[in-house]
N, C-alpha and C. Protein backbone atom coordinates (compact mmCIF):
# COMPACT_ATOMS: atom_id res chain seq x y z
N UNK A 1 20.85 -7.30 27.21
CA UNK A 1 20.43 -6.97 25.86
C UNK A 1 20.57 -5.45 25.67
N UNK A 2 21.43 -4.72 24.20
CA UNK A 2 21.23 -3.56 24.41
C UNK A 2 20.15 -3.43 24.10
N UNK A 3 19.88 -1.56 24.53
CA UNK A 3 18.81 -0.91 23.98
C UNK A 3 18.93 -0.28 22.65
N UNK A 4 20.40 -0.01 21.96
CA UNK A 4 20.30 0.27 21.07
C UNK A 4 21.40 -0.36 20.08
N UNK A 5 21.39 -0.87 18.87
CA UNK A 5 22.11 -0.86 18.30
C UNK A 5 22.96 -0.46 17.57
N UNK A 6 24.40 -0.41 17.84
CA UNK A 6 25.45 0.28 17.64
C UNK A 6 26.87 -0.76 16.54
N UNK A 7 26.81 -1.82 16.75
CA UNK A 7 27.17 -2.73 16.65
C UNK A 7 27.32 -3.85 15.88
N UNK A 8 27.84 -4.48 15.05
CA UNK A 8 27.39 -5.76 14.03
C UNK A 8 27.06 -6.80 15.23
N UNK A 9 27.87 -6.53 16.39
CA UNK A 9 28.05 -7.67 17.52
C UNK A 9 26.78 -7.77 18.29
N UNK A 10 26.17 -6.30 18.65
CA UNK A 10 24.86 -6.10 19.02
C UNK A 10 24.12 -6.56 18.42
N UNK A 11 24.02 -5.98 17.07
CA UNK A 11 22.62 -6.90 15.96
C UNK A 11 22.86 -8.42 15.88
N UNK A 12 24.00 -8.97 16.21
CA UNK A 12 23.80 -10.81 15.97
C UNK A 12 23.53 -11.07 17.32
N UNK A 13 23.51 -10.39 18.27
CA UNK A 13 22.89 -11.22 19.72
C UNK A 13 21.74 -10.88 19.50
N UNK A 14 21.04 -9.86 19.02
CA UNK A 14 19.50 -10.13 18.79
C UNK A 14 18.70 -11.31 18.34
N UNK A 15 17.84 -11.64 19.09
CA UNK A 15 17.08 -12.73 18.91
C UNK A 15 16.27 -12.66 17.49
N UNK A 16 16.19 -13.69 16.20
CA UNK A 16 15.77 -13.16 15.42
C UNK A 16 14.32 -12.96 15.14
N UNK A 17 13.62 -12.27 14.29
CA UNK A 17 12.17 -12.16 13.99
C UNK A 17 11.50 -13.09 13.57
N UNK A 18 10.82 -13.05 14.19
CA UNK A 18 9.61 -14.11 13.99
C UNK A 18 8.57 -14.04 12.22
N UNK A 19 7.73 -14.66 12.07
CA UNK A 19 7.13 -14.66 10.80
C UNK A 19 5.94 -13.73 11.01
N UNK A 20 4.87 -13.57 11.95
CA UNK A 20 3.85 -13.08 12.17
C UNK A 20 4.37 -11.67 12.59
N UNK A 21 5.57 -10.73 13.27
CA UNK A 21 5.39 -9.69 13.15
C UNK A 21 6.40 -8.99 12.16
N UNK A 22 6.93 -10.15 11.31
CA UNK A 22 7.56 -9.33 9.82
C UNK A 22 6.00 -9.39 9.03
N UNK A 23 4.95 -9.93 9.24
CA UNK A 23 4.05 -9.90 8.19
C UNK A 23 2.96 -8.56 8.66
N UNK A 24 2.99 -8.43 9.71
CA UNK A 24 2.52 -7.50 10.30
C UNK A 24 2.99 -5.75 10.40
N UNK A 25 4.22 -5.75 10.31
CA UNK A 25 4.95 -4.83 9.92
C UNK A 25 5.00 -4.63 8.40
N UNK A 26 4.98 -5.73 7.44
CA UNK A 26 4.86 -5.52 6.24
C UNK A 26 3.06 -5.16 5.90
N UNK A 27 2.29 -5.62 6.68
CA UNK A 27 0.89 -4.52 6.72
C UNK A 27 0.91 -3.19 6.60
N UNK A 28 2.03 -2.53 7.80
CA UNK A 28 1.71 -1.45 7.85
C UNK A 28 2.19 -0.84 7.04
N UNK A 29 3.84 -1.58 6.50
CA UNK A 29 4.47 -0.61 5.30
C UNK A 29 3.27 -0.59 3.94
N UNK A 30 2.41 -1.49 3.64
CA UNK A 30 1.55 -1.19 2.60
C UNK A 30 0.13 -0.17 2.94
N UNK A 31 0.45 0.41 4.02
CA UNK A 31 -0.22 1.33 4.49
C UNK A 31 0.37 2.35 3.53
N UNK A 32 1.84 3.10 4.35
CA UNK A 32 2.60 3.35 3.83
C UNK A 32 2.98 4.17 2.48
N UNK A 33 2.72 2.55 1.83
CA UNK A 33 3.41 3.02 0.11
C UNK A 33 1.80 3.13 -0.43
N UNK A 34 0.74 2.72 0.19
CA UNK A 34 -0.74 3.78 -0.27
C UNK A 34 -0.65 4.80 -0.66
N UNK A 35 -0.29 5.31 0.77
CA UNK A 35 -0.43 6.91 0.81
C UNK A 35 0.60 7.56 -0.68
N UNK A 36 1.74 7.09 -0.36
CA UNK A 36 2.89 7.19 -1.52
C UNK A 36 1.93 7.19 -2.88
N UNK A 37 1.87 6.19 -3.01
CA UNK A 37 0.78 6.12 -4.54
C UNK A 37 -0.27 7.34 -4.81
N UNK A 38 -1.00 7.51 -3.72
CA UNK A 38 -1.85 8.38 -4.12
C UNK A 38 -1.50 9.94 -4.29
N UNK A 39 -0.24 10.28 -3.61
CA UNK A 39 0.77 11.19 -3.64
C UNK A 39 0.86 11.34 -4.89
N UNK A 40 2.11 10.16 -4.97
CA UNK A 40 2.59 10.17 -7.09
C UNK A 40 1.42 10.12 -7.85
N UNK A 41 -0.13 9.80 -7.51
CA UNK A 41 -1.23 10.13 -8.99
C UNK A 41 -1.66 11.39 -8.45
N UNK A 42 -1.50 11.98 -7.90
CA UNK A 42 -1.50 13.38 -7.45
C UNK A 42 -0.95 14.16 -8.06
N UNK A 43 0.22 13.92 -8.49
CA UNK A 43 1.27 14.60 -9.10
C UNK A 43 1.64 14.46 -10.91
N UNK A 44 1.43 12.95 -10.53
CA UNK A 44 1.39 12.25 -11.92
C UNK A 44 0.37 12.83 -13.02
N UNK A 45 -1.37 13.00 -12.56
CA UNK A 45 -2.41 13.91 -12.89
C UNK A 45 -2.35 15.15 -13.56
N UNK A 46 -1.21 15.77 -12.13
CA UNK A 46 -1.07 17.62 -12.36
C UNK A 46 -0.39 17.90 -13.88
N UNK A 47 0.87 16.81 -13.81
CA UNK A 47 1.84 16.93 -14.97
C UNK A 47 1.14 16.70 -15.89
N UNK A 48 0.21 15.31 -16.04
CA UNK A 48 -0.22 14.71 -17.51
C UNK A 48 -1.50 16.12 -17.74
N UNK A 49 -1.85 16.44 -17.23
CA UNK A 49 -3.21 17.10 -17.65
C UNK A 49 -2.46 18.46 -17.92
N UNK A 50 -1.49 19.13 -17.14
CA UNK A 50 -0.65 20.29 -17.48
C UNK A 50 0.05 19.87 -19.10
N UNK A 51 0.56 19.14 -19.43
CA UNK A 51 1.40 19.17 -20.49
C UNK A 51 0.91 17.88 -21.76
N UNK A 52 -0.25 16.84 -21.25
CA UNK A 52 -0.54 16.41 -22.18
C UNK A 52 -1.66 16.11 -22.31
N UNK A 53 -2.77 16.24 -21.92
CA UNK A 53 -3.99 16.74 -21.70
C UNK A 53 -4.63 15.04 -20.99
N UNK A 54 -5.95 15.28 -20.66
CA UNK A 54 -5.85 13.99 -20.02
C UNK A 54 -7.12 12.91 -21.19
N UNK A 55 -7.01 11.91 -21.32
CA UNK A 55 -7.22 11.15 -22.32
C UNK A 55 -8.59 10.03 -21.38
N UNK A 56 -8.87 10.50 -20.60
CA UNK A 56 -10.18 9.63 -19.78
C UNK A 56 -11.52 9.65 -20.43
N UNK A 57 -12.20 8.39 -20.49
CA UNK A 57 -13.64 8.57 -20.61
C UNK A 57 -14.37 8.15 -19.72
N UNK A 58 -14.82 8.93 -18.51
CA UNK A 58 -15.44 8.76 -17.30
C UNK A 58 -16.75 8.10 -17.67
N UNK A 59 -17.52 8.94 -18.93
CA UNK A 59 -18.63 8.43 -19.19
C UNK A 59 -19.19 6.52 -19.74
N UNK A 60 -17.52 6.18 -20.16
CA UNK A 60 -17.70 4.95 -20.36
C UNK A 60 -16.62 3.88 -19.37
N UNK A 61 -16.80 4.52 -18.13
CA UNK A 61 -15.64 4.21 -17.28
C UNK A 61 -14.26 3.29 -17.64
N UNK A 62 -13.66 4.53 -18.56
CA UNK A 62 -12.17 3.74 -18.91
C UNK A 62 -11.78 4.66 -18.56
N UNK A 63 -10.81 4.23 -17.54
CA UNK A 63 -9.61 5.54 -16.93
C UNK A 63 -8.23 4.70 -17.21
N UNK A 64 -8.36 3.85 -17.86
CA UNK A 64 -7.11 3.24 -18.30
C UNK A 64 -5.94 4.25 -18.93
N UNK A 65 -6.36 5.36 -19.89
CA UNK A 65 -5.08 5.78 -20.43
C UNK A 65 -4.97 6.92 -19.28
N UNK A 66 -5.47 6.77 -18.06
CA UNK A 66 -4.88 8.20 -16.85
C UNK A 66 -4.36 7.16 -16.40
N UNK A 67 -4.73 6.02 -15.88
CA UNK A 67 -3.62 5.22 -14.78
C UNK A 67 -3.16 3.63 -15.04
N UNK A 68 -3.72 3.60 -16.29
CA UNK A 68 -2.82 2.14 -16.65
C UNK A 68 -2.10 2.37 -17.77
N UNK A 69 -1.30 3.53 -17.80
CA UNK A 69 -0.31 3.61 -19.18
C UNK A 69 0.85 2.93 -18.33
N UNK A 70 1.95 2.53 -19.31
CA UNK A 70 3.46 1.97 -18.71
C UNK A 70 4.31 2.89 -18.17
N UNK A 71 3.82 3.56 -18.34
CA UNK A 71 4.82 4.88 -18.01
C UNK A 71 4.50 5.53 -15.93
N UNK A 72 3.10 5.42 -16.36
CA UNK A 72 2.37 5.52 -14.64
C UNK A 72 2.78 4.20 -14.05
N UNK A 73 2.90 3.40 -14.15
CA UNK A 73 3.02 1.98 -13.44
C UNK A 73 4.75 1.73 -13.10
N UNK A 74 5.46 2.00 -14.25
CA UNK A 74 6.61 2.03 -13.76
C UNK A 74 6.58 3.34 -12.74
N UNK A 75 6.40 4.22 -12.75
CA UNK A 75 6.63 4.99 -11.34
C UNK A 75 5.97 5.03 -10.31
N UNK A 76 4.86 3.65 -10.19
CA UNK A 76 4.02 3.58 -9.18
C UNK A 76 5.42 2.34 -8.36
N UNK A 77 5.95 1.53 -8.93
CA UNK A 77 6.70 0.62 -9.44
C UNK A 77 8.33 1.34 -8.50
N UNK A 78 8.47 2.77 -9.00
CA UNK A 78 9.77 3.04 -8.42
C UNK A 78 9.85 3.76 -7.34
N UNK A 79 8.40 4.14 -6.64
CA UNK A 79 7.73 4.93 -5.74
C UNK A 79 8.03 3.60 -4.80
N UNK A 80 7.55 2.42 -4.57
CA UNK A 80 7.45 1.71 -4.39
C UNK A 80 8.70 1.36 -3.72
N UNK A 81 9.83 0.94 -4.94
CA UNK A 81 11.02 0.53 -4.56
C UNK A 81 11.65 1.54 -3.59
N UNK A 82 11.45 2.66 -4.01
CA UNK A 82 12.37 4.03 -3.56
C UNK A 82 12.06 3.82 -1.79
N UNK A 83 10.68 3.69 -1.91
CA UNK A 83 10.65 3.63 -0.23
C UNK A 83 11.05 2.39 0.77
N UNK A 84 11.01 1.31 0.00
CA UNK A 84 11.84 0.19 0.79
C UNK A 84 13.25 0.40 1.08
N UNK A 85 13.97 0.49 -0.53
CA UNK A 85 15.28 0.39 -0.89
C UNK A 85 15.83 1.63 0.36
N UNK A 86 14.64 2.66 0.01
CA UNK A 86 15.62 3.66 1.18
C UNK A 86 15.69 3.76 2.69
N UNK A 87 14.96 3.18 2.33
CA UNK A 87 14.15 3.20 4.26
C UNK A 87 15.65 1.73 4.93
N UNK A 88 15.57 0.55 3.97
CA UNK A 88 16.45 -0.19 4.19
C UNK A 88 18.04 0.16 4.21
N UNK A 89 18.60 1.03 3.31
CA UNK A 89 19.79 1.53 3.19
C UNK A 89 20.04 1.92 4.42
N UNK A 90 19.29 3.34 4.70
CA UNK A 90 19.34 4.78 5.66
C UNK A 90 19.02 4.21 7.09
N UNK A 91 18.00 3.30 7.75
CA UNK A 91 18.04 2.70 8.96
C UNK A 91 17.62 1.07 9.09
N UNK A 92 18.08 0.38 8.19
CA UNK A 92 17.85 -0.48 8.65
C UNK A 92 15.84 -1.33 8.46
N UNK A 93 15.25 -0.10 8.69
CA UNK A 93 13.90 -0.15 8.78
C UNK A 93 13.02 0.34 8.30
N UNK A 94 11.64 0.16 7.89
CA UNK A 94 10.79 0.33 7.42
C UNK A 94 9.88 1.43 8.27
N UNK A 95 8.83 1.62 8.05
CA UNK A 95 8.09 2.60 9.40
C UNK A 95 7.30 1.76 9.76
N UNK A 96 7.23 0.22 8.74
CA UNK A 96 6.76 -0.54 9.63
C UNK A 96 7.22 -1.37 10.52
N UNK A 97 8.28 -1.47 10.38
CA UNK A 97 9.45 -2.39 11.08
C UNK A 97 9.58 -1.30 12.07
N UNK A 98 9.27 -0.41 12.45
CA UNK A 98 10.06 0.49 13.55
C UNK A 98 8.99 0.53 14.50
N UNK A 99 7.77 0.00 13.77
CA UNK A 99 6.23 0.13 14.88
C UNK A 99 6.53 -1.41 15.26
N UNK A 100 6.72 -2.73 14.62
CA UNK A 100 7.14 -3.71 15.46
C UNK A 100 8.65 -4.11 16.01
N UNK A 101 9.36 -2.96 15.71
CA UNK A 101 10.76 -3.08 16.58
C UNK A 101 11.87 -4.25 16.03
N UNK A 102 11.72 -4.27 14.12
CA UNK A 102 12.41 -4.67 13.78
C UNK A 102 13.64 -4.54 12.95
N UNK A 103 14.05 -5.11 12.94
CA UNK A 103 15.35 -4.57 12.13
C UNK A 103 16.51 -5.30 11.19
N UNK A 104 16.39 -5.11 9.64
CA UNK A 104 17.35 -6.01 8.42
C UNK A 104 18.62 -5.22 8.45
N UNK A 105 19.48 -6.32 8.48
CA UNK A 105 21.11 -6.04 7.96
C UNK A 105 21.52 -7.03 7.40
N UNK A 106 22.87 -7.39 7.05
CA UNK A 106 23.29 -8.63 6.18
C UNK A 106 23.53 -9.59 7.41
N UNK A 107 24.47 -10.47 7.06
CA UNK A 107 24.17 -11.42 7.97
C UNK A 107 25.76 -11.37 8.88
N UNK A 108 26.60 -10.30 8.58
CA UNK A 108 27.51 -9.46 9.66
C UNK A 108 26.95 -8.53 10.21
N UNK A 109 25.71 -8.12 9.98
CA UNK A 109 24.89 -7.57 11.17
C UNK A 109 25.59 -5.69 10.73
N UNK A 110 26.03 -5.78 9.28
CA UNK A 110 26.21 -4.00 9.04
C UNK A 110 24.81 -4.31 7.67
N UNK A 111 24.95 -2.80 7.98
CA UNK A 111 24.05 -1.84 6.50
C UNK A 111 23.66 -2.84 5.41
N UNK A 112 22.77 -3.26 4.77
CA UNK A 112 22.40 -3.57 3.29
C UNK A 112 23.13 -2.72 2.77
N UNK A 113 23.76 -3.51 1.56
CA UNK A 113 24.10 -2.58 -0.24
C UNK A 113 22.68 -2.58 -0.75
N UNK A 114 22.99 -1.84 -1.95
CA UNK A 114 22.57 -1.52 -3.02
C UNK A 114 21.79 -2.77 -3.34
N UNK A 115 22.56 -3.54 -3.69
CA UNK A 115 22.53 -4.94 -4.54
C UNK A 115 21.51 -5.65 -3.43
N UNK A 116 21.59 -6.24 -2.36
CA UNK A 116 21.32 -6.48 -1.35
C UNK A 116 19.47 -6.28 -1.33
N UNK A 117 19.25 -4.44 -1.18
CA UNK A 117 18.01 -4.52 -1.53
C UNK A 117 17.23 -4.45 -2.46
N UNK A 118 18.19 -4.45 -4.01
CA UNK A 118 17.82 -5.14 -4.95
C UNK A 118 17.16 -6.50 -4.88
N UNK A 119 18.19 -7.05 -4.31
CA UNK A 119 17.38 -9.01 -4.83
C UNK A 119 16.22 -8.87 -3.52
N UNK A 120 16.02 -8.50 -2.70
CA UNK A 120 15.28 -8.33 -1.31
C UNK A 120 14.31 -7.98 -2.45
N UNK A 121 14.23 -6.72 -2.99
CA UNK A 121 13.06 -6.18 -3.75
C UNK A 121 12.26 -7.00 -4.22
N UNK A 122 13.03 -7.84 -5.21
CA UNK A 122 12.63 -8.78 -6.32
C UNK A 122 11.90 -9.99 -5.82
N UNK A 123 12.70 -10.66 -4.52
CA UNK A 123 12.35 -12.04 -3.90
C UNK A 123 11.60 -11.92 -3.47
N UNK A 124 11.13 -11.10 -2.36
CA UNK A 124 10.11 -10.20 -1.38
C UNK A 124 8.50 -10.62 -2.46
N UNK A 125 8.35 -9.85 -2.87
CA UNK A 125 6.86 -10.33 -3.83
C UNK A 125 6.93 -11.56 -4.16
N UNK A 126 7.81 -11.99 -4.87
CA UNK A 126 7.61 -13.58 -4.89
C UNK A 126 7.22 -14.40 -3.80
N UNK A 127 8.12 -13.82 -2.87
CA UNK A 127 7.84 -14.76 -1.54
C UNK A 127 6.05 -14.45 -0.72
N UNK A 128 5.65 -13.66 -1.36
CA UNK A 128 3.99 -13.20 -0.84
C UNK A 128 3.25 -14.00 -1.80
N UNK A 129 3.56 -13.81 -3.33
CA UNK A 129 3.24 -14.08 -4.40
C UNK A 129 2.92 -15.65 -4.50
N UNK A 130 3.54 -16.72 -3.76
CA UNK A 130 2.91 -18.45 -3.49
C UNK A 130 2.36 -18.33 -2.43
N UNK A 131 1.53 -17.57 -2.05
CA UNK A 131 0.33 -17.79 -1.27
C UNK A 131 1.51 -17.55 0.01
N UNK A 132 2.42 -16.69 0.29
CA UNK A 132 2.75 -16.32 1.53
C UNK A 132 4.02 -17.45 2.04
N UNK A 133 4.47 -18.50 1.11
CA UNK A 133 5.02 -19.82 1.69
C UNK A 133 6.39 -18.86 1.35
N UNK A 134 6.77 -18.06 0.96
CA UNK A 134 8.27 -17.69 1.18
C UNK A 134 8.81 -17.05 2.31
N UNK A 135 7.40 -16.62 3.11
CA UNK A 135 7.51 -15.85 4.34
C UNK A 135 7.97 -17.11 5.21
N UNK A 136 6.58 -17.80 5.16
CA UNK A 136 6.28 -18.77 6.07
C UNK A 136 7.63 -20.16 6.06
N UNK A 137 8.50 -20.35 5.03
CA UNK A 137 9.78 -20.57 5.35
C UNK A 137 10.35 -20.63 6.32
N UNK A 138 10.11 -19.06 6.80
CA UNK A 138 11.18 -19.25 8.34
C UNK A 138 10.50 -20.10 9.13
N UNK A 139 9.13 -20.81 9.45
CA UNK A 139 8.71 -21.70 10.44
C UNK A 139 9.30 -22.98 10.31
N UNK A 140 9.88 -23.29 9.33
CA UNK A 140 10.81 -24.76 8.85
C UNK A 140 12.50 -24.99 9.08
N UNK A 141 12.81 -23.28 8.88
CA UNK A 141 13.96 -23.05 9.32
C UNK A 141 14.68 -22.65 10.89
N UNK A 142 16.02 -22.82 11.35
CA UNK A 142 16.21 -22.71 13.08
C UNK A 142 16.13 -21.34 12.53
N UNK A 143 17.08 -20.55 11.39
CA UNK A 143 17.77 -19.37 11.41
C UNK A 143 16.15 -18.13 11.56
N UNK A 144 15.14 -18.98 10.68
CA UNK A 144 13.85 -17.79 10.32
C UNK A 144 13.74 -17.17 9.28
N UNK A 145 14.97 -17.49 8.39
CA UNK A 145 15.38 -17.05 7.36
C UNK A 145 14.11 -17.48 6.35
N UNK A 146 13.60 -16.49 5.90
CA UNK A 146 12.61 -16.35 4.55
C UNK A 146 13.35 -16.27 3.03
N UNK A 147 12.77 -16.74 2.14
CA UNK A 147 13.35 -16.72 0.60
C UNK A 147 14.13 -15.34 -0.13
N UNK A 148 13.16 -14.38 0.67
CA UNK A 148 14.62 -13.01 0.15
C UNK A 148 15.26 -12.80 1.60
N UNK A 149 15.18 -13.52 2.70
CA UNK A 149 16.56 -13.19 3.52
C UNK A 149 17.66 -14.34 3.00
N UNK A 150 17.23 -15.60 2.28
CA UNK A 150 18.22 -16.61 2.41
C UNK A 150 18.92 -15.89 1.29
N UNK A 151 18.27 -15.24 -0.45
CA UNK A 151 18.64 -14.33 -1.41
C UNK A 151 19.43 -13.48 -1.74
N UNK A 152 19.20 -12.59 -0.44
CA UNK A 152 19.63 -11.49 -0.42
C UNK A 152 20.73 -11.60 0.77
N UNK A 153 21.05 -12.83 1.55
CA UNK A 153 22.25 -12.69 2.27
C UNK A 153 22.24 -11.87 3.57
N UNK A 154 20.76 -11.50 3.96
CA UNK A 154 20.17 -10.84 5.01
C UNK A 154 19.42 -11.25 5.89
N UNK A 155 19.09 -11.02 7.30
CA UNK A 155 18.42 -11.06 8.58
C UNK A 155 17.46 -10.56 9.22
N UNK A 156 16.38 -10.33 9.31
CA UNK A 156 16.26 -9.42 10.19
C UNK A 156 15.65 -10.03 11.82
N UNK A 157 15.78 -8.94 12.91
CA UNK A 157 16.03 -9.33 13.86
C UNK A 157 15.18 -8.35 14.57
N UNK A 158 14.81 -8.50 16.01
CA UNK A 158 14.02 -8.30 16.72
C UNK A 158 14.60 -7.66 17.84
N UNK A 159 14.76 -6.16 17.56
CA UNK A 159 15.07 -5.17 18.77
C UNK A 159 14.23 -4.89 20.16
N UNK A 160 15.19 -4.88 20.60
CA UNK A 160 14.28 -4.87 22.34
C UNK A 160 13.54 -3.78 22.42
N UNK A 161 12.47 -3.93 23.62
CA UNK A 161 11.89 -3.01 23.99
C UNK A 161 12.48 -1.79 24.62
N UNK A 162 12.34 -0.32 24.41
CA UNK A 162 12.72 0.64 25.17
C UNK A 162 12.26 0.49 26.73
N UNK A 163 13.21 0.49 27.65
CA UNK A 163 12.80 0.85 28.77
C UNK A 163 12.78 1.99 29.32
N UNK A 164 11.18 2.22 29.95
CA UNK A 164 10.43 3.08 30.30
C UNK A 164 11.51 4.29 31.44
N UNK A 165 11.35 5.13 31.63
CA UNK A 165 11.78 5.92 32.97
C UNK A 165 10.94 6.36 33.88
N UNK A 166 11.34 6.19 35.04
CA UNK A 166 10.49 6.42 35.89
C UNK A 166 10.40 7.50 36.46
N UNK A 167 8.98 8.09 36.71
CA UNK A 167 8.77 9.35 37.18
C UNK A 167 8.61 9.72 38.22
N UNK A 168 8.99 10.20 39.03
CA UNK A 168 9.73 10.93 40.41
C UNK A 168 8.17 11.81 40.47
């Protein structure tokens, strides 16, 4: 088994991922895109209160026009995408997928497109969205294939462990 993948040939001898540590890795990425969020109303705040003053009534707890306008949500929305879509493009992985040692490509075992983690984007919530049964798919299937891997024409797969070196 390699240790690293270099290869479309490498990534299809990988054994594929299981359901419990893509769901587990998808824990940590919503760790993750937290932090992200609270970043962008960080920022989102500085701007609206710099240039359009801020429209809250704390005293009657509606903070709706600071963080439920359409305008905040779509960029909570593209904050969101930006970090999957890129994290998927650029390696393959998530930072949560890299803490359980996993790894999406298409199903020649190169790079996601564009398009690719588009429909992934889209299917992905849905597949959480029926109570988790789009994940849980792959337990019915040989391949493991979930509703945005069958979608999106993608895999992901289960990289080996680094082996250790030994110290002299």
């Amino acid at each position: 088994m390699p240790e690293t993948v270099n290869t479309p040939t490498q990534f299809n001898q990988l054994p594929r991922a299981g359901v419990v540590p893509r769901l587990v890795a998808l824990l940590y990425d919503l760790l993750i895109v937290a932090g992200l969020w609270m970043v962008y109303g960080f920022f989102a705040m500085l701007v609206v209160s710099a240039f359009g003053g801020l429209h809250c009534q704390p005293e009657l707890q509606d903070y709706t026009p600071c963080v439920g306008g359409l305008l905040y949500q779509l960029g909570l929305l593209l904050v969101t995408a930006g970090y999957f879509f890129w994290s998927w493009r650029a390696a393959g992985q998530t930072i949560g997928m890299r803490a359980w040692r996993l790894m999406v490509a298409n199903n020649n075992g190169m790079q996601l497109s564009w398009y690719q983690c588009v429909i992934r984007g889209l299917v992905g919530p849905l597949s959480l969205a029926c109570l988790g049964l789009g994940y849980f798919w792959g337990y019915f299937r040989e391949d493991r294939a979930s509703w945005h891997d069958l979608a999106s024409d993608s895999e992901v797969r289960q990289l080996p462990k680094k082996k250790k070196e030994k110290k002299r």
